[in-house]
N, C-alpha and C. Protein backbone atom coordinates (compact mmCIF):
# COMPACT_ATOMS: atom_id res chain seq x y z
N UNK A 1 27.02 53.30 117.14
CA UNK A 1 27.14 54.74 117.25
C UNK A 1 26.11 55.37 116.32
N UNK A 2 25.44 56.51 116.72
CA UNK A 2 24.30 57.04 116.36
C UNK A 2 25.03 57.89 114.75
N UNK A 3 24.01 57.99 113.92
CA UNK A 3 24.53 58.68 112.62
C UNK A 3 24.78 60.30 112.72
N UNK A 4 24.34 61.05 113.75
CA UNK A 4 24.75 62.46 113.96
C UNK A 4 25.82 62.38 114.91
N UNK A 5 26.26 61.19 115.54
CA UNK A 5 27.61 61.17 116.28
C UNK A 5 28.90 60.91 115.36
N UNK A 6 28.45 60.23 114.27
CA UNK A 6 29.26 59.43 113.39
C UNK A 6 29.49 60.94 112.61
N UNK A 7 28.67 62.01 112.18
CA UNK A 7 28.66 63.25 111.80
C UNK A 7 29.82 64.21 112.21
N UNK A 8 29.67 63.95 113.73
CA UNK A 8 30.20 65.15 114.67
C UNK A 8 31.51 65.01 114.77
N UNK A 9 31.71 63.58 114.21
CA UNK A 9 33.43 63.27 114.60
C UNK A 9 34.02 63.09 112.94
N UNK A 10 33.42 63.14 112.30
CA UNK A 10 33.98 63.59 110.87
C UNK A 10 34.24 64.81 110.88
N UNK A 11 32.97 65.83 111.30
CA UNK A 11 32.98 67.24 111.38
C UNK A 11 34.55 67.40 112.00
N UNK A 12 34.45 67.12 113.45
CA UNK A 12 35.77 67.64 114.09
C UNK A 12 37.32 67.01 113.54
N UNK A 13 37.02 65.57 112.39
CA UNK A 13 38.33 65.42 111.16
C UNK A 13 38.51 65.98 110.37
N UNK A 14 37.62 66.88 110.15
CA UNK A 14 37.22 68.05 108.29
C UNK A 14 38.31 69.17 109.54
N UNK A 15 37.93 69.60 110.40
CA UNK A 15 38.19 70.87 110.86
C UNK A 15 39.53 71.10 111.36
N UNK A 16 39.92 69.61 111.74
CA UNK A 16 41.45 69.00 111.99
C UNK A 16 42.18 69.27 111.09
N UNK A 17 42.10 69.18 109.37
CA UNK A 17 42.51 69.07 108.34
C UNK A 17 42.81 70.06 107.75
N UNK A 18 42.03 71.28 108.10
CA UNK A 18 41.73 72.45 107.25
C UNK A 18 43.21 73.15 107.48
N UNK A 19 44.11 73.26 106.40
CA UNK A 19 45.46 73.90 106.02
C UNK A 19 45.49 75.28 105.73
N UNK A 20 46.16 75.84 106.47
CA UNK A 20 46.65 77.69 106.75
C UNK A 20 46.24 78.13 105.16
N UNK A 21 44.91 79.25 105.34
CA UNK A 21 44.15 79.80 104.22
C UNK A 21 43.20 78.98 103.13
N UNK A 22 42.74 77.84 103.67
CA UNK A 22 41.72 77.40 103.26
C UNK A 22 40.38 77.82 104.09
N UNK A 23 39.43 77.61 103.10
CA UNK A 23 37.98 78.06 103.97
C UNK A 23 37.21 76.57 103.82
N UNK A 24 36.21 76.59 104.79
CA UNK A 24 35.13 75.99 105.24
C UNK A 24 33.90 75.99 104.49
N UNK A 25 33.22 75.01 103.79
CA UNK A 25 31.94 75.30 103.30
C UNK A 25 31.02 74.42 104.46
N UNK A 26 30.19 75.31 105.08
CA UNK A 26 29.60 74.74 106.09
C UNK A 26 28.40 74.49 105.78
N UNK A 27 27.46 74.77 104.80
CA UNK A 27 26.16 74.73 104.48
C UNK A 27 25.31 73.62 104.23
N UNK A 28 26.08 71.93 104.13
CA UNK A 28 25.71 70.79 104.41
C UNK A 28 25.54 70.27 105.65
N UNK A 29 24.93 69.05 106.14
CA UNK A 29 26.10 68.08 107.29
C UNK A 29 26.88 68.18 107.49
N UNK A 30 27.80 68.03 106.28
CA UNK A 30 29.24 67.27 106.75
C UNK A 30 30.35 69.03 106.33
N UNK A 31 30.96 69.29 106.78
CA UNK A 31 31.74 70.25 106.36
C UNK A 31 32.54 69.57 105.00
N UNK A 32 32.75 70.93 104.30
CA UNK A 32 33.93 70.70 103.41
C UNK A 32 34.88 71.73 103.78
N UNK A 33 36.12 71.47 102.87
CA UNK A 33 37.31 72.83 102.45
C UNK A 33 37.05 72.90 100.68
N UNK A 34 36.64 74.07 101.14
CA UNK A 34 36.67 74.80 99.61
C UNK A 34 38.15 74.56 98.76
N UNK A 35 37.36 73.87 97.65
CA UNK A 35 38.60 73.53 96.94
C UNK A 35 38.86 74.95 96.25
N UNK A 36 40.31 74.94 95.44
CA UNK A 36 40.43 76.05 94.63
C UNK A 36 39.75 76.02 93.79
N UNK A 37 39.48 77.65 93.44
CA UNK A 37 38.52 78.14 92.09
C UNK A 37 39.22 78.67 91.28
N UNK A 38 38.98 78.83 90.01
CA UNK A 38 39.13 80.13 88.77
C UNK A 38 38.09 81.04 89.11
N UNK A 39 36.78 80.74 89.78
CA UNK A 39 35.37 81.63 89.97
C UNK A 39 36.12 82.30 91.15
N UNK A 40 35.69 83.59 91.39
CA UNK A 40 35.70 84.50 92.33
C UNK A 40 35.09 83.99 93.82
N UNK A 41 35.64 83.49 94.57
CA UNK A 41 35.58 82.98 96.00
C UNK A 41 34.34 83.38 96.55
N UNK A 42 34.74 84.38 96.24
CA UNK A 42 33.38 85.39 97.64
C UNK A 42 32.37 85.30 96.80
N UNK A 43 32.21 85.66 95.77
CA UNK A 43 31.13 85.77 95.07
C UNK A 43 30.10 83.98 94.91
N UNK A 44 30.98 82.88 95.04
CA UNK A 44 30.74 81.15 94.83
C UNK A 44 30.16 81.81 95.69
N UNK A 45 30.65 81.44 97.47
CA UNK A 45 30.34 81.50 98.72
C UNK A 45 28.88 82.51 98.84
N UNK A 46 28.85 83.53 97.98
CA UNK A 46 27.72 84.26 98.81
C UNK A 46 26.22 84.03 97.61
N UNK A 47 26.64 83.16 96.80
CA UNK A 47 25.48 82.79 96.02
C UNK A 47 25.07 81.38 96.59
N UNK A 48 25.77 80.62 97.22
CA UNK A 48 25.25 79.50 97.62
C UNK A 48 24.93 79.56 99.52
N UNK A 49 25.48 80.81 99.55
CA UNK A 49 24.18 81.20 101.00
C UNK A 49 25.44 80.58 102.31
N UNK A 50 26.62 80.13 101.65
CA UNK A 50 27.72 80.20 102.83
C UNK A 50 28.35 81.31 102.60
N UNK A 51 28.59 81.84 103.89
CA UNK A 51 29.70 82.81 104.20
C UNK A 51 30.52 82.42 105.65
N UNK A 52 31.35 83.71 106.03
CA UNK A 52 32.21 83.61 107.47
C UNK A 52 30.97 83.38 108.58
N UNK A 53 30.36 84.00 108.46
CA UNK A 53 28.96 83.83 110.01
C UNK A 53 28.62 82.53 109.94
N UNK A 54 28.18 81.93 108.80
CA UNK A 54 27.42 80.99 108.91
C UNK A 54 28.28 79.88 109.42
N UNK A 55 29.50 79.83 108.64
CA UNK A 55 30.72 79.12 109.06
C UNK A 55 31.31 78.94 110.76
N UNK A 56 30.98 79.77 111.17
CA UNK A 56 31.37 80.26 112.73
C UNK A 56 30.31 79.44 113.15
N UNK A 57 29.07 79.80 112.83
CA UNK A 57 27.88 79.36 113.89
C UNK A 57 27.81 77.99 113.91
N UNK A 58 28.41 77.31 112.66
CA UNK A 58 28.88 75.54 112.47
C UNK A 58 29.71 75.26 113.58
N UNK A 59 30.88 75.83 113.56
CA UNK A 59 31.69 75.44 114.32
C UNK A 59 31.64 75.10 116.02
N UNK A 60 31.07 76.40 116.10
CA UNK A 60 30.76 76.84 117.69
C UNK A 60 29.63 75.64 118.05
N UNK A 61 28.29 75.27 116.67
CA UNK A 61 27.98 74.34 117.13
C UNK A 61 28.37 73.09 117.19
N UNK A 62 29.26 72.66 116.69
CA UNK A 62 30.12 71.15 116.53
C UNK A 62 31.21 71.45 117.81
N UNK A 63 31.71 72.49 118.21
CA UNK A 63 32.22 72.25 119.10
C UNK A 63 31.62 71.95 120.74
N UNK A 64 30.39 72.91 120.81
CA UNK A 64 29.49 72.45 121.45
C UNK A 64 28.67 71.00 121.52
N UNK A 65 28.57 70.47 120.86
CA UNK A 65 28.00 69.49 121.24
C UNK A 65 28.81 68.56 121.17
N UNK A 66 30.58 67.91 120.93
CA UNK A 66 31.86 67.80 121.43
C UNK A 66 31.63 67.91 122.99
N UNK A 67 31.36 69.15 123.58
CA UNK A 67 31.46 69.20 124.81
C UNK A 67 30.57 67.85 125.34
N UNK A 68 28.80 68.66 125.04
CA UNK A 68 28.43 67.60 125.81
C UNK A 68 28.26 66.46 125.96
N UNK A 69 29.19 65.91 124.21
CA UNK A 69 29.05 64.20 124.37
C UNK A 69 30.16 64.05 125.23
N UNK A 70 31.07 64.92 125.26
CA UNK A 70 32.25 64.56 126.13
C UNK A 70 31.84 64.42 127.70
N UNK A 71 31.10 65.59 128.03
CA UNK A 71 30.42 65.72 129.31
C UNK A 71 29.47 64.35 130.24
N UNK A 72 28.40 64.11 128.57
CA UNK A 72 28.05 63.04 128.78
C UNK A 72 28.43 61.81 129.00
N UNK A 73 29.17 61.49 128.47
CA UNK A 73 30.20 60.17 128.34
C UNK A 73 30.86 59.66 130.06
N UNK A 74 31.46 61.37 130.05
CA UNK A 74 31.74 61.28 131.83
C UNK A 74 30.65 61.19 132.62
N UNK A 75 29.47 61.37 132.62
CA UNK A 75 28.56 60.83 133.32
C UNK A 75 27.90 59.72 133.58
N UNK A 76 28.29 59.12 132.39
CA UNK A 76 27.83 57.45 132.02
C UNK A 76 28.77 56.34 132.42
N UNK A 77 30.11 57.37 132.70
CA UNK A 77 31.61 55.93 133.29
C UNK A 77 31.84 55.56 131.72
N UNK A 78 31.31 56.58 130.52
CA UNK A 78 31.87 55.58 129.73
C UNK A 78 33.25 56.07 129.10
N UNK A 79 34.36 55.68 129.84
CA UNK A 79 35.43 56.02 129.24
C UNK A 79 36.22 56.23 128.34
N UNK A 80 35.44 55.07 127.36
CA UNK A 80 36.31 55.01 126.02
C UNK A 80 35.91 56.07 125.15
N UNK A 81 34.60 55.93 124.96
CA UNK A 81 33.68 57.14 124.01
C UNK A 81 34.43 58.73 124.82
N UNK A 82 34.61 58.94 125.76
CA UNK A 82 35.13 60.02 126.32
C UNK A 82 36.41 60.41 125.68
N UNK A 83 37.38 59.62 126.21
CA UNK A 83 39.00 59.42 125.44
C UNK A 83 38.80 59.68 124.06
N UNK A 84 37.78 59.03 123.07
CA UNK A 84 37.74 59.25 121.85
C UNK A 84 36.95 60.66 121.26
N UNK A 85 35.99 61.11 121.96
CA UNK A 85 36.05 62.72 121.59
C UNK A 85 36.86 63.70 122.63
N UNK A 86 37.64 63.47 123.14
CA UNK A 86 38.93 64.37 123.61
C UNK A 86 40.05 64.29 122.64
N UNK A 87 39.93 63.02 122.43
CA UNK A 87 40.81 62.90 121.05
C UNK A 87 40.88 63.88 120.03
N UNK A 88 39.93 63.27 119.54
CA UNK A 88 39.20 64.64 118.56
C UNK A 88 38.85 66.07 118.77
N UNK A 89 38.50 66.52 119.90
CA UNK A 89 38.69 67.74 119.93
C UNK A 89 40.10 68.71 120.24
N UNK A 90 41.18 67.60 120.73
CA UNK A 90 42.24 67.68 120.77
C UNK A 90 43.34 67.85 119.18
N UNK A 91 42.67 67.32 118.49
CA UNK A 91 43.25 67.30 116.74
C UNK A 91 42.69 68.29 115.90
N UNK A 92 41.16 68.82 116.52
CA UNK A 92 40.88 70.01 115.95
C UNK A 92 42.22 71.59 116.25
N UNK A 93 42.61 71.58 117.00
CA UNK A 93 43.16 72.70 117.62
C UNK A 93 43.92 72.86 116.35
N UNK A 94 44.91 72.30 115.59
CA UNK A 94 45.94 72.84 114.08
C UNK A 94 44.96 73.45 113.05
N UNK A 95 43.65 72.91 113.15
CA UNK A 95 43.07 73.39 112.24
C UNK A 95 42.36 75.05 112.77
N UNK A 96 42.08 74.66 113.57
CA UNK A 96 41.62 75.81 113.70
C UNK A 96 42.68 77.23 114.13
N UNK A 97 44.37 76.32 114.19
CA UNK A 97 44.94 77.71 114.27
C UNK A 97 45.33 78.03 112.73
N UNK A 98 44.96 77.05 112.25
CA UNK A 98 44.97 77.51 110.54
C UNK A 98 44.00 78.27 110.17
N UNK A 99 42.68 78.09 110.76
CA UNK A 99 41.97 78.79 110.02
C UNK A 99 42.23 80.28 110.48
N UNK A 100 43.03 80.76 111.74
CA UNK A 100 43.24 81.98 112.17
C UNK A 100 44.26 82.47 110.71
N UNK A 101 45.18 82.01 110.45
CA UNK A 101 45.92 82.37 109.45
C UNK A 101 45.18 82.48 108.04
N UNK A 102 43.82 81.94 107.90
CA UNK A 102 42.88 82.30 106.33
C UNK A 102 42.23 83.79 106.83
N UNK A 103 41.66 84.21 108.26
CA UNK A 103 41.06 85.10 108.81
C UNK A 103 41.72 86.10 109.21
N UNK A 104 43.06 86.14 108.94
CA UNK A 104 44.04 87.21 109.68
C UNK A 104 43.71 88.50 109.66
N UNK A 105 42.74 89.23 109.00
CA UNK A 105 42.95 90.25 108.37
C UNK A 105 41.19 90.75 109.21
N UNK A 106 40.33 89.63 109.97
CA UNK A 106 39.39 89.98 110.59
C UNK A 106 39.58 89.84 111.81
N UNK A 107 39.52 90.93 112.69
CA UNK A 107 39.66 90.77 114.19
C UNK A 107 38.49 89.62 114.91
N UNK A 108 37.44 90.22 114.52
CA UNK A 108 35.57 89.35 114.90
C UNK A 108 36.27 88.10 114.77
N UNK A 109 36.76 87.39 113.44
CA UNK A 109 36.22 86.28 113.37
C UNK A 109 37.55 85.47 114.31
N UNK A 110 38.74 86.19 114.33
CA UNK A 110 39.96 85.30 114.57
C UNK A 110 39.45 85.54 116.33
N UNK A 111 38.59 86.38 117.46
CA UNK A 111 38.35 86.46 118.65
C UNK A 111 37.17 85.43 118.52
N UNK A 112 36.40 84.74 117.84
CA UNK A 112 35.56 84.15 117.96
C UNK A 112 36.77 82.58 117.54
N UNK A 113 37.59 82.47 116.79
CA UNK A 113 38.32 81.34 116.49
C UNK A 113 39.55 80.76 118.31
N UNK A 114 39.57 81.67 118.33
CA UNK A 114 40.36 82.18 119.39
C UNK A 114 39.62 81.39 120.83
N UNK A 115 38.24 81.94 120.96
CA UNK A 115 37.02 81.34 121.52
C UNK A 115 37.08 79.65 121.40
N UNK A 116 37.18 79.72 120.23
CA UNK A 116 37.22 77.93 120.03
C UNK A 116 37.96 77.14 120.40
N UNK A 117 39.45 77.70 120.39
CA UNK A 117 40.60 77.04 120.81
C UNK A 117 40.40 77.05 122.36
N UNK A 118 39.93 77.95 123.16
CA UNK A 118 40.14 78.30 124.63
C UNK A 118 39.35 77.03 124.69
N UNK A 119 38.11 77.10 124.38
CA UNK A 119 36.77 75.90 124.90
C UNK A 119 37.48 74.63 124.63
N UNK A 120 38.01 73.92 124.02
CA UNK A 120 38.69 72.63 123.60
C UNK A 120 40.47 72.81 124.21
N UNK A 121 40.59 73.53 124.83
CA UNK A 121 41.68 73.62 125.85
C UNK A 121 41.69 73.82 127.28
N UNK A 122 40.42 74.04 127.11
CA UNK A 122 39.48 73.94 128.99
C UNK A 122 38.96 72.43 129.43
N UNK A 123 38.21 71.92 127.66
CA UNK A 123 37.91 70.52 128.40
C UNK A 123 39.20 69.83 128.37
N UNK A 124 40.13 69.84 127.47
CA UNK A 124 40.93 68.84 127.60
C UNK A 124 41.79 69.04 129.00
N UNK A 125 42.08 70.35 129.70
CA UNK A 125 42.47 70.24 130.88
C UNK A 125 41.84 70.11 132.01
N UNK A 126 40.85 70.14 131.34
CA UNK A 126 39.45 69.62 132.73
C UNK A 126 39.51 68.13 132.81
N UNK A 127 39.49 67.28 131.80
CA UNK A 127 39.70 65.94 132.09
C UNK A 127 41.03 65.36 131.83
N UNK A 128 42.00 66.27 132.26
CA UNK A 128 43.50 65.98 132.14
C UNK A 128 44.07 64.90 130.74
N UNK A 129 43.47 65.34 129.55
CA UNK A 129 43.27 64.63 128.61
C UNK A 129 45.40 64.83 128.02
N UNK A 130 45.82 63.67 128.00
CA UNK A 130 46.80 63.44 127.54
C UNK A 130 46.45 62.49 125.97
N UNK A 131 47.35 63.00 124.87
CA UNK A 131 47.15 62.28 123.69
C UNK A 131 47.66 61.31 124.03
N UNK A 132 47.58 60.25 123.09
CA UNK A 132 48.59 58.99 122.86
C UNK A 132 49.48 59.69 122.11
N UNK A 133 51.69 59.40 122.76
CA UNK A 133 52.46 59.41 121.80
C UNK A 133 52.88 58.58 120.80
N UNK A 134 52.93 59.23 120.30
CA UNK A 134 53.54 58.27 118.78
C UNK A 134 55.10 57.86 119.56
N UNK A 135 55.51 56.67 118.43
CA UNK A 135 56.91 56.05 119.36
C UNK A 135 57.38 56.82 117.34
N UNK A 136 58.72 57.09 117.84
CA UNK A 136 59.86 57.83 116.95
C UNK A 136 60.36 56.49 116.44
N UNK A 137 60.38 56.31 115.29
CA UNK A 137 60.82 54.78 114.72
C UNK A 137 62.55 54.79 115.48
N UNK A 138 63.18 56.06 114.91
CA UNK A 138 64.32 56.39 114.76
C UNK A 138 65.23 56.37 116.44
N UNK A 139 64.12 56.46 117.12
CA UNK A 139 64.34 56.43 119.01
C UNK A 139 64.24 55.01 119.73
N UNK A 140 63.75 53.96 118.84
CA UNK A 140 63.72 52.57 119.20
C UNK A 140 65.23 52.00 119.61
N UNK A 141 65.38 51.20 120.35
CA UNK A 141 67.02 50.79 120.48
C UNK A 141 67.19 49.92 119.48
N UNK A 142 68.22 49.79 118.97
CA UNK A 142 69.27 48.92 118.16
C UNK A 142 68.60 47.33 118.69
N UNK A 143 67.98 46.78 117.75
CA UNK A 143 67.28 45.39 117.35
C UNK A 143 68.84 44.56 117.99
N UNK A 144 68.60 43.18 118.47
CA UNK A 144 69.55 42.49 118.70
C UNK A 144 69.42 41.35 117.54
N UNK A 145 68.64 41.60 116.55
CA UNK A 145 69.41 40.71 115.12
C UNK A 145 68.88 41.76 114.31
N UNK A 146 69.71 42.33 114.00
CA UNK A 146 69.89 42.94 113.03
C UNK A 146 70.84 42.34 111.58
N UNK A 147 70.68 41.25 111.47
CA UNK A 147 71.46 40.22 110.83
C UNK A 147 70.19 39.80 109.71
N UNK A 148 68.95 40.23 110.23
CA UNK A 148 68.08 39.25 108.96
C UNK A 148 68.01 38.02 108.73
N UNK A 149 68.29 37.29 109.73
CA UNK A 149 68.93 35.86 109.51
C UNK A 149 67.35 35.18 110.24
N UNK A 150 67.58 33.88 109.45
CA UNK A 150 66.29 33.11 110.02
C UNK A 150 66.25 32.76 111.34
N UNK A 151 64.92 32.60 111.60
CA UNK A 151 64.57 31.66 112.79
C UNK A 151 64.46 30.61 113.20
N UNK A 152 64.93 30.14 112.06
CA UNK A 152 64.32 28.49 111.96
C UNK A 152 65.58 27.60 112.58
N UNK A 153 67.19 28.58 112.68
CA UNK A 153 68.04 28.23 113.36
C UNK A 153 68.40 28.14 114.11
N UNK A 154 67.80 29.19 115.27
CA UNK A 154 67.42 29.54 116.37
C UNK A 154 66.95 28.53 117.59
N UNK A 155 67.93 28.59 118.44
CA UNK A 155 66.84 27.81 119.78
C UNK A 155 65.80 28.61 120.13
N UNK A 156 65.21 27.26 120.72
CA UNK A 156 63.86 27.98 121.36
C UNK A 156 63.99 29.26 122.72
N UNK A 157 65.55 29.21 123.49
CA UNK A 157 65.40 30.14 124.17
C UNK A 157 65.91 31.29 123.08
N UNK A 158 66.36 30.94 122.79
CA UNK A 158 67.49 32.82 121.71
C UNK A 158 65.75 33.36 121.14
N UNK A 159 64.96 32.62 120.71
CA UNK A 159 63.65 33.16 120.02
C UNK A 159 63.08 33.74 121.32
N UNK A 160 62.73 33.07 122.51
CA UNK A 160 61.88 34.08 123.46
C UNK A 160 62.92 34.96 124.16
N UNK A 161 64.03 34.99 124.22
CA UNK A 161 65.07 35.98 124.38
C UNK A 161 65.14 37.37 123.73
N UNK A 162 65.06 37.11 123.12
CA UNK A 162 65.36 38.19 121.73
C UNK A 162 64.59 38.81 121.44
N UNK A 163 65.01 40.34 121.19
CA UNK A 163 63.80 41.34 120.66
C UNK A 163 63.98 41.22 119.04
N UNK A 164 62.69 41.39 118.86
CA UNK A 164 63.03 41.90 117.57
C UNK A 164 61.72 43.12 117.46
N UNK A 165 62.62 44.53 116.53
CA UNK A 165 61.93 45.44 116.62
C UNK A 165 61.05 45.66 114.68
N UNK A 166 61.98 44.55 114.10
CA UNK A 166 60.63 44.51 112.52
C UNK A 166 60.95 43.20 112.02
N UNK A 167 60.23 42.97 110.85
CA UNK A 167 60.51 42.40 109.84
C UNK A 167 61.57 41.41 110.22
N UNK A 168 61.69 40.42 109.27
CA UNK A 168 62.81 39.77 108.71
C UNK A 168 64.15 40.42 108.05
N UNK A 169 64.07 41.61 108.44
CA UNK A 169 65.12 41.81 107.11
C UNK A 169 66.11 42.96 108.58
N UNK A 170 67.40 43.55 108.63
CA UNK A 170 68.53 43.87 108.83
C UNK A 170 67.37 45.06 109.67
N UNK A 171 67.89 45.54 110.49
CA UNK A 171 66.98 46.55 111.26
C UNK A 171 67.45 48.06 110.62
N UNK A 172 68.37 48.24 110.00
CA UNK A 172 68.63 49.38 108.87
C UNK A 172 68.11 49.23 107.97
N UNK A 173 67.68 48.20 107.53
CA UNK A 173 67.02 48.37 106.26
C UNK A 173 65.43 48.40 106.93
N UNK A 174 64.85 47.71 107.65
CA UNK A 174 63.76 47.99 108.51
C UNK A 174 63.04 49.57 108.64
N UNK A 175 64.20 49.89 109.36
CA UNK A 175 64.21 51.56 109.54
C UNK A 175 63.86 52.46 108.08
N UNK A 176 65.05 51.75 106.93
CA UNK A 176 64.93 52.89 105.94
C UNK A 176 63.25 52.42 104.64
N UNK A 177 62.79 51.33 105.72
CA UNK A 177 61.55 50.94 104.87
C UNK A 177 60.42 51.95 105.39
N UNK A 178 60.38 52.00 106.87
CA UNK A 178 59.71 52.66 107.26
C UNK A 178 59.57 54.17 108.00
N UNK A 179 60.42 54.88 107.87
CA UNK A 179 60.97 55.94 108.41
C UNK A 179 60.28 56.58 109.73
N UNK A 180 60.61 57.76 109.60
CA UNK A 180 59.96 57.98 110.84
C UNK A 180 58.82 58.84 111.13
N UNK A 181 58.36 58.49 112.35
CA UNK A 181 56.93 58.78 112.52
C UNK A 181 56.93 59.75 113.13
N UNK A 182 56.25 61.45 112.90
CA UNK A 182 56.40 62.27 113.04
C UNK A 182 55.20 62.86 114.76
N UNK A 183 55.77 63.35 115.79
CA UNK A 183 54.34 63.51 116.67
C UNK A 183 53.82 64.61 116.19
């Protein structure tokens, strides 16, 4: 995978990430989230030549070119690379309704954020893009040894018989090792 592809899909994990009233420093490659300051926000941001515009024009372009590797990908039969930036532009969408909640107070920028979400909700229903679900630890059926007990006592049919849904150890305690997995 090419190093500005390897870019574009970090980009669209930075933008995935970004939590209700954090901002974007877009003025590198790679995006950041502005960590907290004691310095005056606006004033950091407008001495180092990022602001909201410049931030937008990142986005719109990372989401754009999202499209056309996605576009591309479907032209090539190559499926997997496809699935995997639908993916990703599919995980951007929390972030960017977060970033509507840092912008609330600007109409421009939350109709241009707004913009973003529509475009990555057109391709994903253009290529009927379904996520992978997560399985609910807690929704699994009841293990049939839930006893923790070895295998080594076991016939050979009870072993290919038998589910087992973890570990060696009691499927309650299984469960309370690993809890549950949130979609």
């Amino acid at each position: 995978m090419s190093t500005s592809r390897k870019r574009l899909l970090i980009n669209l994990r930075i933008v995935g990430a970004v939590l209700p009233h954090q901002k974007l420093n877009a003025k590198k490659d790679l995006l950041s989230v502005e960590p907290p300051s004691w310095f005056p926000e606006a004033l950091y941001r407008w001495f180092r030549g990022d602001d909201r515009e410049v931030c937008l024009r990142r986005l719109e372009e990372i989401v754009s070119d999202a499209i056309s590797l996605i576009e591309q990908a479907g032209r090539l039969n190559d499926m997997k690379n496809q699935k995997k930036f639908l993916a990703h532009i599919y995980n951007t969408i929390p972030g960017f309704t977060n970033l509507k909640q840092t912008y609330a107070d600007d109409a421009t920028t939350l109709a241009k954020i707004d913009l973003f979400i529509e475009q990555c909700r057109d391709i994903l229903s253009t290529h009927n893009f379904e996520p992978d679900r997560l399985v609910l630890i807690n929704d699994l059926p009841v293990s049939d040894d839930s006893s923790g007990g070895s295998d080594e006592t076991d016939s050979e049919e009870e072993k290919c018989t038998r589910r087992r849904l973890g570990p060696k150890v009691g499927h309650e305690q299984w469960r309370a090792k690993v809890g549950k997995v949130v979609n």
